[in-house]
C-alpha atoms as a PDB file:
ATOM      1  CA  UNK A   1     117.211 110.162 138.782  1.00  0.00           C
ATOM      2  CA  UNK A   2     119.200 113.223 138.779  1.00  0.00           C
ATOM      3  CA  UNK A   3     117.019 115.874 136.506  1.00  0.00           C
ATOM      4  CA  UNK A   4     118.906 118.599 134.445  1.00  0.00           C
ATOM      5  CA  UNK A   5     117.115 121.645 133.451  1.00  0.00           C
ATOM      6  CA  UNK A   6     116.996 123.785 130.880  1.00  0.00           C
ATOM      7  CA  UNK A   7     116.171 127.894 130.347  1.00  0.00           C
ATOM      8  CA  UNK A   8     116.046 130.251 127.696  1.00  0.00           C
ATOM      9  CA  UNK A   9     116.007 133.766 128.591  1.00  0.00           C
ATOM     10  CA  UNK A  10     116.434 137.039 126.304  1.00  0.00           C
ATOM     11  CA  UNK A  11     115.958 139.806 128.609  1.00  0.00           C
ATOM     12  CA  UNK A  12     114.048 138.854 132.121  1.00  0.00           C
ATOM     13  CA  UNK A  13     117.103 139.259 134.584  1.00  0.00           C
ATOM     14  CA  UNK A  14     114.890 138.716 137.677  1.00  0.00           C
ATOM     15  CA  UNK A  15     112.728 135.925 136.626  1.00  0.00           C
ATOM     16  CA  UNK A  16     115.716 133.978 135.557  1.00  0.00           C
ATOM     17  CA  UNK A  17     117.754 134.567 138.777  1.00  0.00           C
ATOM     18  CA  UNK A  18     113.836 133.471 140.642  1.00  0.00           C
ATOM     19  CA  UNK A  19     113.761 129.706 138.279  1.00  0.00           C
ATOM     20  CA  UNK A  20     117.290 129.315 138.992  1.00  0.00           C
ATOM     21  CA  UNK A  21     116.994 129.427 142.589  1.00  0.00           C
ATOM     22  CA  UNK A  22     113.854 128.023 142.404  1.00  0.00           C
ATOM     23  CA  UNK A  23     115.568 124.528 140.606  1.00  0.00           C
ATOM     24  CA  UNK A  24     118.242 124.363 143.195  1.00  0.00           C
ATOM     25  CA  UNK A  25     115.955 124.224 145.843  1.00  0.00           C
ATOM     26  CA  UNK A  26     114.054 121.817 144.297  1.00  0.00           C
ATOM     27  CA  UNK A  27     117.059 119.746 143.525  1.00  0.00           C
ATOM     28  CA  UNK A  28     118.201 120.464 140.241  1.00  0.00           C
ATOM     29  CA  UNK A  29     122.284 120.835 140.190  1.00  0.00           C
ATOM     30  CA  UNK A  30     122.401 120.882 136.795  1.00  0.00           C
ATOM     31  CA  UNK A  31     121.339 124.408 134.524  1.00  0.00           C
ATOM     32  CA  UNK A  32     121.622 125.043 131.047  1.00  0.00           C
ATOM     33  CA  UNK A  33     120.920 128.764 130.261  1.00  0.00           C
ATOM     34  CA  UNK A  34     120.799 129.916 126.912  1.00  0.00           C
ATOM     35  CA  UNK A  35     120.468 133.529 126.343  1.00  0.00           C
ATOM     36  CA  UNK A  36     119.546 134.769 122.867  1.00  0.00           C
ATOM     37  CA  UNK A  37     121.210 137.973 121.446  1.00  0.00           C
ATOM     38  CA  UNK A  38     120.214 141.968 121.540  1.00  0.00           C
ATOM     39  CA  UNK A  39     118.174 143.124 118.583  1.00  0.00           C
ATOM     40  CA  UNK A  40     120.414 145.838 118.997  1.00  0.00           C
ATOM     41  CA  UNK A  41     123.952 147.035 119.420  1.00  0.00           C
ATOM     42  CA  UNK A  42     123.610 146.852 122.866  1.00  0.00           C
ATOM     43  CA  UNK A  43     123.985 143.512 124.546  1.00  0.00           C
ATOM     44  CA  UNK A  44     123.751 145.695 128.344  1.00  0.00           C
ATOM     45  CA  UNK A  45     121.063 142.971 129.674  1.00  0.00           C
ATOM     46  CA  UNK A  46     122.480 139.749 128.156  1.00  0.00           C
ATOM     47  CA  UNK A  47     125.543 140.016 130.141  1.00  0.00           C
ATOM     48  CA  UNK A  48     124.119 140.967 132.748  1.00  0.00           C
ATOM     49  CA  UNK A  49     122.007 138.159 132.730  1.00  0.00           C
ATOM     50  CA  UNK A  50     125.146 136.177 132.157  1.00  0.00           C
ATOM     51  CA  UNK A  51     127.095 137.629 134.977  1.00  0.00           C
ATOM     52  CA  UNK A  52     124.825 137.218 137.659  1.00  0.00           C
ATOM     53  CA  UNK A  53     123.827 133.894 136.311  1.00  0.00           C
ATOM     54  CA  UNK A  54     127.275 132.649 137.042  1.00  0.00           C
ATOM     55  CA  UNK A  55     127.879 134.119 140.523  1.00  0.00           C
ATOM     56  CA  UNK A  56     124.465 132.908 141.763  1.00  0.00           C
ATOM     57  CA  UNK A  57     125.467 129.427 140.647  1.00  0.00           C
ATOM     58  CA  UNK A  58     129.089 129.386 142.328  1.00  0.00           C
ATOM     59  CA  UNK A  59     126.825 130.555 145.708  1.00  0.00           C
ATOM     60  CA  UNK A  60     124.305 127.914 145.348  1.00  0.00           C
ATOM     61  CA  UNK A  61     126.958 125.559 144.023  1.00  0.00           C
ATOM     62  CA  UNK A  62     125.396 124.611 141.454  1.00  0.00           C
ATOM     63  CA  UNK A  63     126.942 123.251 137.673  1.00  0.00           C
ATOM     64  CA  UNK A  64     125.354 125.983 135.032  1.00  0.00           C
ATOM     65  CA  UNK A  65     126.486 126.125 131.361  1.00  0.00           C
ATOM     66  CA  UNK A  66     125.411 129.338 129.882  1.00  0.00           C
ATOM     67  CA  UNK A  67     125.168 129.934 125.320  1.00  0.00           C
ATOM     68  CA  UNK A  68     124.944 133.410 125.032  1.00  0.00           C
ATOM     69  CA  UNK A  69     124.317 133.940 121.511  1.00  0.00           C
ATOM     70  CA  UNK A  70     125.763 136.872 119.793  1.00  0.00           C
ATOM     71  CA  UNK A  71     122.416 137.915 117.450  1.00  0.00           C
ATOM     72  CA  UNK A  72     119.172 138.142 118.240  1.00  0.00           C
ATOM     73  CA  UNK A  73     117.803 134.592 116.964  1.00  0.00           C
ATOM     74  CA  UNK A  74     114.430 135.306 117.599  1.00  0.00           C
ATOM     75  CA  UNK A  75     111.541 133.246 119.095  1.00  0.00           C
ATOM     76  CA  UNK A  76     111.482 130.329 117.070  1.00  0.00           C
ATOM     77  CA  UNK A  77     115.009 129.479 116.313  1.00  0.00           C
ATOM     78  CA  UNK A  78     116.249 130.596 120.070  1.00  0.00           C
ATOM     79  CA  UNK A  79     114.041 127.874 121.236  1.00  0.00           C
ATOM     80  CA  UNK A  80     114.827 125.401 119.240  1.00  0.00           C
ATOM     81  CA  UNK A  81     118.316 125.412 119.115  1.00  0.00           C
ATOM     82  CA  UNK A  82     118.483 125.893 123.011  1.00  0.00           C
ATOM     83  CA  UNK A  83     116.672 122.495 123.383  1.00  0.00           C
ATOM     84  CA  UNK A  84     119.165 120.782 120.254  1.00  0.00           C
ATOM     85  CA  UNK A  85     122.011 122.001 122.283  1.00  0.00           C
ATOM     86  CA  UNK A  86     120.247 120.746 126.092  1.00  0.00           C
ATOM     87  CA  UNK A  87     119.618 117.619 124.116  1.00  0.00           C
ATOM     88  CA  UNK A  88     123.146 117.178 122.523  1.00  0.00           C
ATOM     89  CA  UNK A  89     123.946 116.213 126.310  1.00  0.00           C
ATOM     90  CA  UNK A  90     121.350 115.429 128.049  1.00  0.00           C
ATOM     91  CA  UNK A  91     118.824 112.418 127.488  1.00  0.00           C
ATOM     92  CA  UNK A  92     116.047 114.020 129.199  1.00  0.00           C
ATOM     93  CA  UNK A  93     114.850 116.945 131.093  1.00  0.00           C
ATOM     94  CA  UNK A  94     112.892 119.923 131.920  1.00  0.00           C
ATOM     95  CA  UNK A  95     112.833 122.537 129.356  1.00  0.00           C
ATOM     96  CA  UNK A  96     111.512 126.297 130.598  1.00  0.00           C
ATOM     97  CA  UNK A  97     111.392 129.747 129.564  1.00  0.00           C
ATOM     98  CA  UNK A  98     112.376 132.880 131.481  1.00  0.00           C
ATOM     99  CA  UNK A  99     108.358 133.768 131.730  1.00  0.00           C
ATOM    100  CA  UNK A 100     107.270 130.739 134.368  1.00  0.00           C
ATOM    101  CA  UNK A 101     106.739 130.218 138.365  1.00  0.00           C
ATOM    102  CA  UNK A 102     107.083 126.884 139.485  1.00  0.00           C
ATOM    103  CA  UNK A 103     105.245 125.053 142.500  1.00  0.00           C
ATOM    104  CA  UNK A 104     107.355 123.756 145.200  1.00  0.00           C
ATOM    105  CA  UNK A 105     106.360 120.170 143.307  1.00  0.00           C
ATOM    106  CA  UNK A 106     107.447 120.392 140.346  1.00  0.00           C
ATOM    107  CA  UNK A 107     110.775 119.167 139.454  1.00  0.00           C
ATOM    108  CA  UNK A 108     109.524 116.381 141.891  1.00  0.00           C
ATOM    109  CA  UNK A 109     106.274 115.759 139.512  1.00  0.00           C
ATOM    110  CA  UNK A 110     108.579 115.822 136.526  1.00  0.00           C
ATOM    111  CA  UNK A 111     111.210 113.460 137.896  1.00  0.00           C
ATOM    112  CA  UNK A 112     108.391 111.151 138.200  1.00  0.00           C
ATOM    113  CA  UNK A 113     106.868 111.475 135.255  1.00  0.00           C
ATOM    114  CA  UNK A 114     109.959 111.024 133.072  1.00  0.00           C
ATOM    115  CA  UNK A 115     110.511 107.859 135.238  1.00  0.00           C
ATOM    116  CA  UNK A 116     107.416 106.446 134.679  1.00  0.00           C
ATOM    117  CA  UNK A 117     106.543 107.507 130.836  1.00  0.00           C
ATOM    118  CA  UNK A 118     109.936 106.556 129.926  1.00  0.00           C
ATOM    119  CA  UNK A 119     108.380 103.317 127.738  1.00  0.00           C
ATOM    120  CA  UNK A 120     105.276 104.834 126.849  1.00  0.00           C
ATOM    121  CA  UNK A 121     106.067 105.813 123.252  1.00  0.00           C
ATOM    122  CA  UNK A 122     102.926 107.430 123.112  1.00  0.00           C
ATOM    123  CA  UNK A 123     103.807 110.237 125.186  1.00  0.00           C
ATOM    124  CA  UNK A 124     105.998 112.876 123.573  1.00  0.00           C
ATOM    125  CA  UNK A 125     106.515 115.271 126.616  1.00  0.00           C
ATOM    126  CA  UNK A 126     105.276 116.239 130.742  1.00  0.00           C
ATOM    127  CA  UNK A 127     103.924 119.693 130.911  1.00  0.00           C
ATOM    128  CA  UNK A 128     103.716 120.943 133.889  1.00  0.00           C
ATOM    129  CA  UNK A 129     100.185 123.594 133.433  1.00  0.00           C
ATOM    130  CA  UNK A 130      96.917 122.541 134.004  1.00  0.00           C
ATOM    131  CA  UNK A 131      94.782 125.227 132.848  1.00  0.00           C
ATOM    132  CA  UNK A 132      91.222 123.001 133.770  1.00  0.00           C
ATOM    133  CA  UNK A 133      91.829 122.400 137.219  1.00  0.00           C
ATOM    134  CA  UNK A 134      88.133 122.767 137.526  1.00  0.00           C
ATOM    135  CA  UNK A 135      87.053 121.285 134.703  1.00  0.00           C
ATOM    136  CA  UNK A 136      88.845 117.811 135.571  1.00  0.00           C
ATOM    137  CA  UNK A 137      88.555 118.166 139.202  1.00  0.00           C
ATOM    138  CA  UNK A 138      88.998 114.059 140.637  1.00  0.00           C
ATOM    139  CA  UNK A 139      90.900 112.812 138.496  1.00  0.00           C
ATOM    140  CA  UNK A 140      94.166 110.306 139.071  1.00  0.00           C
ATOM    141  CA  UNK A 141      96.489 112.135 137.834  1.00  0.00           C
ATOM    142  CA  UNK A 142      96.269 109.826 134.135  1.00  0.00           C
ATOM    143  CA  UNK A 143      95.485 113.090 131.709  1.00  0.00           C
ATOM    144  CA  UNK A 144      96.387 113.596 128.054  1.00  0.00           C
ATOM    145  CA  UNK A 145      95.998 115.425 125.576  1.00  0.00           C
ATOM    146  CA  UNK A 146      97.562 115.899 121.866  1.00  0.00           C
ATOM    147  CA  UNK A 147      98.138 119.354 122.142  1.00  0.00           C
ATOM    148  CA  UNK A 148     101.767 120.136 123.371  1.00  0.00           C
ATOM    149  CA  UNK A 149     101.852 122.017 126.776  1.00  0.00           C
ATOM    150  CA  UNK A 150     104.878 123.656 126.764  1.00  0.00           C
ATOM    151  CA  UNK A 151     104.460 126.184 129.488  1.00  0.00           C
ATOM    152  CA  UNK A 152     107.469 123.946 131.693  1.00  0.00           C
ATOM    153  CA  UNK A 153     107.515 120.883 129.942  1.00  0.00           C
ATOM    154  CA  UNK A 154     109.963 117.767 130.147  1.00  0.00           C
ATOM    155  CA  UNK A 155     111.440 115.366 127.541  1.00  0.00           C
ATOM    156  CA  UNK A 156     113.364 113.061 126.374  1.00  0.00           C
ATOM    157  CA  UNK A 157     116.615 113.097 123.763  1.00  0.00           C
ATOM    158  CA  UNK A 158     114.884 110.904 121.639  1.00  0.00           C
ATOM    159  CA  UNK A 159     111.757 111.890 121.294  1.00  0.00           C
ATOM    160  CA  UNK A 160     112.723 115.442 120.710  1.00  0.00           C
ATOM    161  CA  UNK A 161     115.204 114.122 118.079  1.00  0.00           C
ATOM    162  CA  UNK A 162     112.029 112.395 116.150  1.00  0.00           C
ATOM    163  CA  UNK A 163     110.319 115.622 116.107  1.00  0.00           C
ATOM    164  CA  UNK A 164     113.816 117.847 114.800  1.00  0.00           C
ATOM    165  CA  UNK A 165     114.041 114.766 112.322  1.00  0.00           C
ATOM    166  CA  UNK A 166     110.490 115.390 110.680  1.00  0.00           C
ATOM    167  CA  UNK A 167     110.479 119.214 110.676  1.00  0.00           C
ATOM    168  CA  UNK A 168     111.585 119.014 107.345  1.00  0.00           C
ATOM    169  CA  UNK A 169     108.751 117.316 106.154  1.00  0.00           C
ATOM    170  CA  UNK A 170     105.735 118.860 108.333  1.00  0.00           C
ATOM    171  CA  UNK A 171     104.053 120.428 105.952  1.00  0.00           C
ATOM    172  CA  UNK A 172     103.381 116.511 104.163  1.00  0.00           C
ATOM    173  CA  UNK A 173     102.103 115.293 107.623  1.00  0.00           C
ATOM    174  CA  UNK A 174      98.263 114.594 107.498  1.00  0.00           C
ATOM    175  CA  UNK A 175      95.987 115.507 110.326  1.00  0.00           C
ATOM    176  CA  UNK A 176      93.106 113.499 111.091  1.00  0.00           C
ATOM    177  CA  UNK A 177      91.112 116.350 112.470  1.00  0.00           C
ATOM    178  CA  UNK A 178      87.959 118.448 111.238  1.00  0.00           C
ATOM    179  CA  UNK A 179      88.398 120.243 108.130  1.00  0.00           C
ATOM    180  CA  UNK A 180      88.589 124.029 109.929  1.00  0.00           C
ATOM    181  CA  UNK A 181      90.838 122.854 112.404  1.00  0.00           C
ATOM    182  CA  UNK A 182      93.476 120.944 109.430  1.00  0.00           C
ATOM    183  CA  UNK A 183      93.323 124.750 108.126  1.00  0.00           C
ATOM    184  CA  UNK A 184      93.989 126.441 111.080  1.00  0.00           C
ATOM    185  CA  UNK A 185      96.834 124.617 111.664  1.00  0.00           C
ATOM    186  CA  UNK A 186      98.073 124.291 108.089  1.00  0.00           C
ATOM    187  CA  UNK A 187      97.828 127.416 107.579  1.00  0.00           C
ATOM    188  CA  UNK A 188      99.724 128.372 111.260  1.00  0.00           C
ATOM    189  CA  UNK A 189     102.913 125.862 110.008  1.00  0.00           C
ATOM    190  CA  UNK A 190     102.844 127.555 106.698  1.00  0.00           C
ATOM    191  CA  UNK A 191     103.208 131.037 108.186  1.00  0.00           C
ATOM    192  CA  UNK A 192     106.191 129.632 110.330  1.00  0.00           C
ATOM    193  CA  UNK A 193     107.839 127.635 108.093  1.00  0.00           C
ATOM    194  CA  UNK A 194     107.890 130.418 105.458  1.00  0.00           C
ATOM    195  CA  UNK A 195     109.332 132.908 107.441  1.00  0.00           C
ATOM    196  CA  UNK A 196     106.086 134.898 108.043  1.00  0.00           C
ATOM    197  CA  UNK A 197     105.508 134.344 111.905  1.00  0.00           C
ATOM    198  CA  UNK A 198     108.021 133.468 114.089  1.00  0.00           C
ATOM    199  CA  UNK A 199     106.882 131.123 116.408  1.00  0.00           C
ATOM    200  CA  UNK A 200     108.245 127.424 117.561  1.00  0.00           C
ATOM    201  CA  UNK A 201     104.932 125.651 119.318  1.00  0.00           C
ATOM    202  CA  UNK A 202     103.117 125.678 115.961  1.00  0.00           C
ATOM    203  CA  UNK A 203     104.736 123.481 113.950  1.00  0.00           C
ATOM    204  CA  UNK A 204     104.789 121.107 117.093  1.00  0.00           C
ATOM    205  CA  UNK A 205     101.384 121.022 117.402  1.00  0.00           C
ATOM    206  CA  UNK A 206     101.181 119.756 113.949  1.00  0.00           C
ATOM    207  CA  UNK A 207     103.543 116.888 114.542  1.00  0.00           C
ATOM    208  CA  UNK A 208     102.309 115.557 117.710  1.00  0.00           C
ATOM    209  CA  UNK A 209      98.766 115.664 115.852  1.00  0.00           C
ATOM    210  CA  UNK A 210     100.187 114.051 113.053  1.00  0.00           C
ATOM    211  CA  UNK A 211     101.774 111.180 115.096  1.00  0.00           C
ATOM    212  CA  UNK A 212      99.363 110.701 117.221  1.00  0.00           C
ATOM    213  CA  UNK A 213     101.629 111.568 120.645  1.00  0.00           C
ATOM    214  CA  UNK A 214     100.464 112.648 123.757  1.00  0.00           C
ATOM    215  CA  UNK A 215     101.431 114.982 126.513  1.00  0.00           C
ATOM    216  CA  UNK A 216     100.712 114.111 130.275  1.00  0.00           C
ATOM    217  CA  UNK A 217      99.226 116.643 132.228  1.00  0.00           C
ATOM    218  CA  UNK A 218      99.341 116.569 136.475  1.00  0.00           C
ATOM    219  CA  UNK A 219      96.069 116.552 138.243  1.00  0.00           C
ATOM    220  CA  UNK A 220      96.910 120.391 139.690  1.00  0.00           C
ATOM    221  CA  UNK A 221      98.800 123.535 138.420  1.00  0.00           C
ATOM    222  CA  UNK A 222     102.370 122.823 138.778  1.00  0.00           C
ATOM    223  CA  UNK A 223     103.579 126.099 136.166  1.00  0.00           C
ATOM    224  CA  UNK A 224     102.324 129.050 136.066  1.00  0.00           C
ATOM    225  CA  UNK A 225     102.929 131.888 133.067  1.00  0.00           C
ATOM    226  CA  UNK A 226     103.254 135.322 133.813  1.00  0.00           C
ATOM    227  CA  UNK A 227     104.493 136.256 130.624  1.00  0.00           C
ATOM    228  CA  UNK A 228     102.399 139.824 130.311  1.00  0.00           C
ATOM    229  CA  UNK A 229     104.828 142.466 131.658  1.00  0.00           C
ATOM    230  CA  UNK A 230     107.004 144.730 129.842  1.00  0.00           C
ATOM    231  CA  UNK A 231     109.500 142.529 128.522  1.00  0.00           C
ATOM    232  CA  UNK A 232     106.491 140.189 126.476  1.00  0.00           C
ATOM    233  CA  UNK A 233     106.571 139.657 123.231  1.00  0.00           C
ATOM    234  CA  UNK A 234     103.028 138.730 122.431  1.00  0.00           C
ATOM    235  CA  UNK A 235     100.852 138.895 125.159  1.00  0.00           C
ATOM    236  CA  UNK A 236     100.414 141.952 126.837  1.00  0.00           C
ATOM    237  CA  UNK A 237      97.278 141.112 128.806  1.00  0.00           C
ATOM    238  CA  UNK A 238      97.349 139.449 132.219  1.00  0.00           C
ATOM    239  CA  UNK A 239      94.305 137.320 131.850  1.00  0.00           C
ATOM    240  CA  UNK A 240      93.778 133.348 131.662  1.00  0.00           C
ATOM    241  CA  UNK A 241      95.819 130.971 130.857  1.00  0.00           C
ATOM    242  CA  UNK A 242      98.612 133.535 132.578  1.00  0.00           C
ATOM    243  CA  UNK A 243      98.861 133.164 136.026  1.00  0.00           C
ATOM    244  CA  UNK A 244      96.753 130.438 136.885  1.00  0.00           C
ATOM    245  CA  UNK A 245      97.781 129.614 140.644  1.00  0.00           C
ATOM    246  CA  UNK A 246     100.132 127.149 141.690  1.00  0.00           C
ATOM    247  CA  UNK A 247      99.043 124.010 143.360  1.00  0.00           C
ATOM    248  CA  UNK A 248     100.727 121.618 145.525  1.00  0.00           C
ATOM    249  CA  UNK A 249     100.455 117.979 144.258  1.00  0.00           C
ATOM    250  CA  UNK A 250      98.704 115.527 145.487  1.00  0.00           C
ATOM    251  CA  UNK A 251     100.958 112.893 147.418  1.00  0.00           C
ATOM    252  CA  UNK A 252      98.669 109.653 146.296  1.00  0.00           C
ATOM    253  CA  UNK A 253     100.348 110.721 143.047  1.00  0.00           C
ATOM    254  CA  UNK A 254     103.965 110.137 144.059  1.00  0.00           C
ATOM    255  CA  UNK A 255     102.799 106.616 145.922  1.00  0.00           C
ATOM    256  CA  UNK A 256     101.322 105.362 143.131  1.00  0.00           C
ATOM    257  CA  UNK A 257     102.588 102.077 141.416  1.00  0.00           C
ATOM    258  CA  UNK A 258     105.471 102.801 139.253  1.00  0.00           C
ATOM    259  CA  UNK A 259     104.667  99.814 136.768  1.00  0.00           C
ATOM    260  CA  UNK A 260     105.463 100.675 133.051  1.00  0.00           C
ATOM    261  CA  UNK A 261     102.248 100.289 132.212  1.00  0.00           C
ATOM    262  CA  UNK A 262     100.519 103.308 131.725  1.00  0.00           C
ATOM    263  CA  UNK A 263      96.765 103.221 130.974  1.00  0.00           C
ATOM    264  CA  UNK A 264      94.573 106.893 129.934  1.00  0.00           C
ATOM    265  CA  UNK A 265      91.500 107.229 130.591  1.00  0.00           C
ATOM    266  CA  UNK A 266      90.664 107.343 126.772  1.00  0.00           C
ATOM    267  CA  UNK A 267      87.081 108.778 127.465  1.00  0.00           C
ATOM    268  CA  UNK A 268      88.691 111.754 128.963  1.00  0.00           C
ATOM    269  CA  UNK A 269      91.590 112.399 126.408  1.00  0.00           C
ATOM    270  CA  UNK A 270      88.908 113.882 124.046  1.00  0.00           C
ATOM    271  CA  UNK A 271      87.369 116.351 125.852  1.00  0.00           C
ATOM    272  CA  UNK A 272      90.675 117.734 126.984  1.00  0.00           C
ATOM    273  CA  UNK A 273      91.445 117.955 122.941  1.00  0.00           C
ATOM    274  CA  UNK A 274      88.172 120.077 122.862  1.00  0.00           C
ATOM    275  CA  UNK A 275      88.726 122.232 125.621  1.00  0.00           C
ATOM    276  CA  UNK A 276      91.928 123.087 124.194  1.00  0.00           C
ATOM    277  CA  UNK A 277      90.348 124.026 120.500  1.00  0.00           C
ATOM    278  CA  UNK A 278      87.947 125.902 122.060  1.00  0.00           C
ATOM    279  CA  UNK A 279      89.148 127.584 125.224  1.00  0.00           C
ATOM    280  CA  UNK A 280      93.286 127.813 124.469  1.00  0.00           C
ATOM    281  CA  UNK A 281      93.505 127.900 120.133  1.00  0.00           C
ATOM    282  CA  UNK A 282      89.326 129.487 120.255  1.00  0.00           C
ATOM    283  CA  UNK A 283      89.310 127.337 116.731  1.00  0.00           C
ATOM    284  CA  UNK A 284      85.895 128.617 114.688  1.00  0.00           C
ATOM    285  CA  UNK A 285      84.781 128.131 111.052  1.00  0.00           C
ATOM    286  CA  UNK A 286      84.388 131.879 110.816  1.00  0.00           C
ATOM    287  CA  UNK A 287      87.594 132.892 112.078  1.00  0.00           C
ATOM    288  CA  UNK A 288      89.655 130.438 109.804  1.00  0.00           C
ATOM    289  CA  UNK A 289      90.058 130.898 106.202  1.00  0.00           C
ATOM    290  CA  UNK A 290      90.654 127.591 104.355  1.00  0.00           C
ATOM    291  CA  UNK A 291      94.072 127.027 103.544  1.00  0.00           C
ATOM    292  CA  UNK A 292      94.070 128.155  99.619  1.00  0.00           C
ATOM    293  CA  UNK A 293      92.599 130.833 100.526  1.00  0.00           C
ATOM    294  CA  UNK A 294      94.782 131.463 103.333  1.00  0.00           C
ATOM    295  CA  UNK A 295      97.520 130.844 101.178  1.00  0.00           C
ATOM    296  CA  UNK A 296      96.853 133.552  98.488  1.00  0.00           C
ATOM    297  CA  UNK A 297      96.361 136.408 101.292  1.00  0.00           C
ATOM    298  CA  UNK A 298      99.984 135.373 102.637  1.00  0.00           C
ATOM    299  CA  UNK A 299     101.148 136.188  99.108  1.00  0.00           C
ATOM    300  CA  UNK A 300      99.461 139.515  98.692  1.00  0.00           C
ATOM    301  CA  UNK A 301     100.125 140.371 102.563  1.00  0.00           C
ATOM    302  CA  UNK A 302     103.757 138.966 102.814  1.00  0.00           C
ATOM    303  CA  UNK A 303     105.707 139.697  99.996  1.00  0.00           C
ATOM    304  CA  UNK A 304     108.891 137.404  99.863  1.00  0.00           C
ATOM    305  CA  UNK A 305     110.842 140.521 100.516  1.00  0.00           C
ATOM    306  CA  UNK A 306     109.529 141.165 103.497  1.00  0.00           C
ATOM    307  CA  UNK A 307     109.897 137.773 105.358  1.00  0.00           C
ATOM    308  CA  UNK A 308     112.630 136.079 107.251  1.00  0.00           C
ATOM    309  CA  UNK A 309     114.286 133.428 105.807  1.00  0.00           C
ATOM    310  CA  UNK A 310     112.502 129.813 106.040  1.00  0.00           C
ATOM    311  CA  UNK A 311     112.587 128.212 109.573  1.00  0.00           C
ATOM    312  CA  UNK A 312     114.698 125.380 108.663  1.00  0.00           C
ATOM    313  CA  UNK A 313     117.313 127.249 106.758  1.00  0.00           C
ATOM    314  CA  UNK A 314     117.576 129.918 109.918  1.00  0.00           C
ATOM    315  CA  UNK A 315     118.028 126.373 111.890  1.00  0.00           C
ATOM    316  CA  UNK A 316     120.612 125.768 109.591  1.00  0.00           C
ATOM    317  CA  UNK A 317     123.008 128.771 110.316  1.00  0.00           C
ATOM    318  CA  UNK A 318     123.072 127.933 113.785  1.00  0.00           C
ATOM    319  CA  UNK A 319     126.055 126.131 115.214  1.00  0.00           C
ATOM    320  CA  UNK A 320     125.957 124.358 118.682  1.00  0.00           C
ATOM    321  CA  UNK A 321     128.577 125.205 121.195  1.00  0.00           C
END
């Protein structure tokens, strides 16, 4: 299959020039860039992104469609309406952000992976990070988890339209989880929802725990983050998950029988889900308030004045080219 790719960039000129070269020398012809706005006046380093953007694409010959965005959209709503526009043509591919080093394997792994998990309605998306090598060291390559990894991740159309239909609705989704972890993450979609912290992967955690989806993982590092320079947002640290080193993968993974069937090792699936509260979200009873609790702080902390507008109305203002 021929895989399309998407990035969204706001202000990493060199990384993004890196990924695209990067995707056409792993095969990918096809780039979407979408480039959110300045927070200021000055829009210097958008179109200069832009720019060089299109003249390293008519050297590598290579079709790229750029949406440079005119405001500052922020993180949440850039994201998302990057992938609605990817998505308005594309039925699947890989989605990245200007922060990410990819192994030499994977646009191959995620090729395969979309191939294969096409029919498995159970998986919602590829990522391409494994951040417990170590930990799952020996296994065949069937991993899961219901945590999104979204670090270089593919999709498809569909199943991102599911999750864009129920956003609405998010905060009515049930969790079956433990009691401080339904806070922790009610309280986390709250926050985003309401215009108090602007971040996308939250509320996506909530629906693929609602529904029940899974993301594959590959048996090695295929992404790596290294998000913690002076152009980060929120991390500001260069310590683990960021820059975990890339792997090449395994080839018994590319031979293996391509039969629509996929079978996880359910055993595993929950102590990936574990390592992930405790090691990636570090999910404690004494570091999570419950949520009516939570919610009354937000109120005293975040006066309505002084938040954005809600998610899905900011969603709402934004047209697709």
């Amino acid at each position: 299959m021929s895989i399309p790719a998407l990035i969204v960039t706001y202000s990493r000129h060199q990384n993004v020039m890196a990924i695209i070269r990067q995707l056409q020398g792993q095969g990918v012809h096809r780039i979407y860039l979408a480039i959110d706005g300045p927070r200021s006046l000055d829009d210097e380093l958008q179109i200069l992104i832009e720019r060089d953007s299109l003249q390293l694409a008519e050297e590598l010959k290579i079709d790229l469609r750029i949406w440079r965005r005119d405001a500052n959209l922020g993180p949440a709503v850039s994201v998302i309406t990057a992938i609605d526009w990817f998505f308005k043509y594309e039925e699947f591919g890989v989605i990245l952000e200007d922060d990410l080093v990819l192994s030499d394997d994977a646009i191959g792994y995620f090729d395969f992976a979309l191939s294969n998990y096409a029919d498995a309605n159970n998986v919602f998306l590829i990522a391409g990070s494994n951040f417990f090598g170590d930990v799952l060291l020996g296994s065949d390559g069937s991993l899961a988890t219901h945590y999104p990894v979204t670090w270089g991740w593919a999709t498809w159309a569909n199943r991102w339209a599911g999750y864009r239909s129920a956003l609405t609705s998010l905060s009515d989704f049930q969790i079956s989880r433990g009691l401080t972890e339904k806070w922790f993450w009610k309280n986390g979609l709250r926050r985003c929802l309401n215009g108090i912290q602007d971040a996308w992967d939250i509320p996506l955690v909530t629906f693929q725990l609602s529904q029940n989806v899974l993301s594959v993982i590959p048996p090695v590092n295929l992404v790596s983050n290294i998000g913690a320079d002076s152009f980060a947002g929120n991390t500001f640290v260069d310590e683990w998950p960021l820059s975990v080193p890339l792997e090449r993968m395994p080839l018994k993974i590319f031979l293996a029988n391509k039969s629509q069937e996929i079978v996880f090792d359910q055993n595993l699936i929950p102590k990936i889900n574990s390592l992930f509260i405790s090691k990636i979200y570090k999910i404690q009873l004494g570091r999570t308030l419950p949520s009516p609790v939570s919610a009354i702080f937000d109120l005293l902390r975040h006066p309505q004045a002084t938040r954005m507008k809600k998610l899905t109305e900011r969603l709402e203002l934004v047209v697709l080219p």
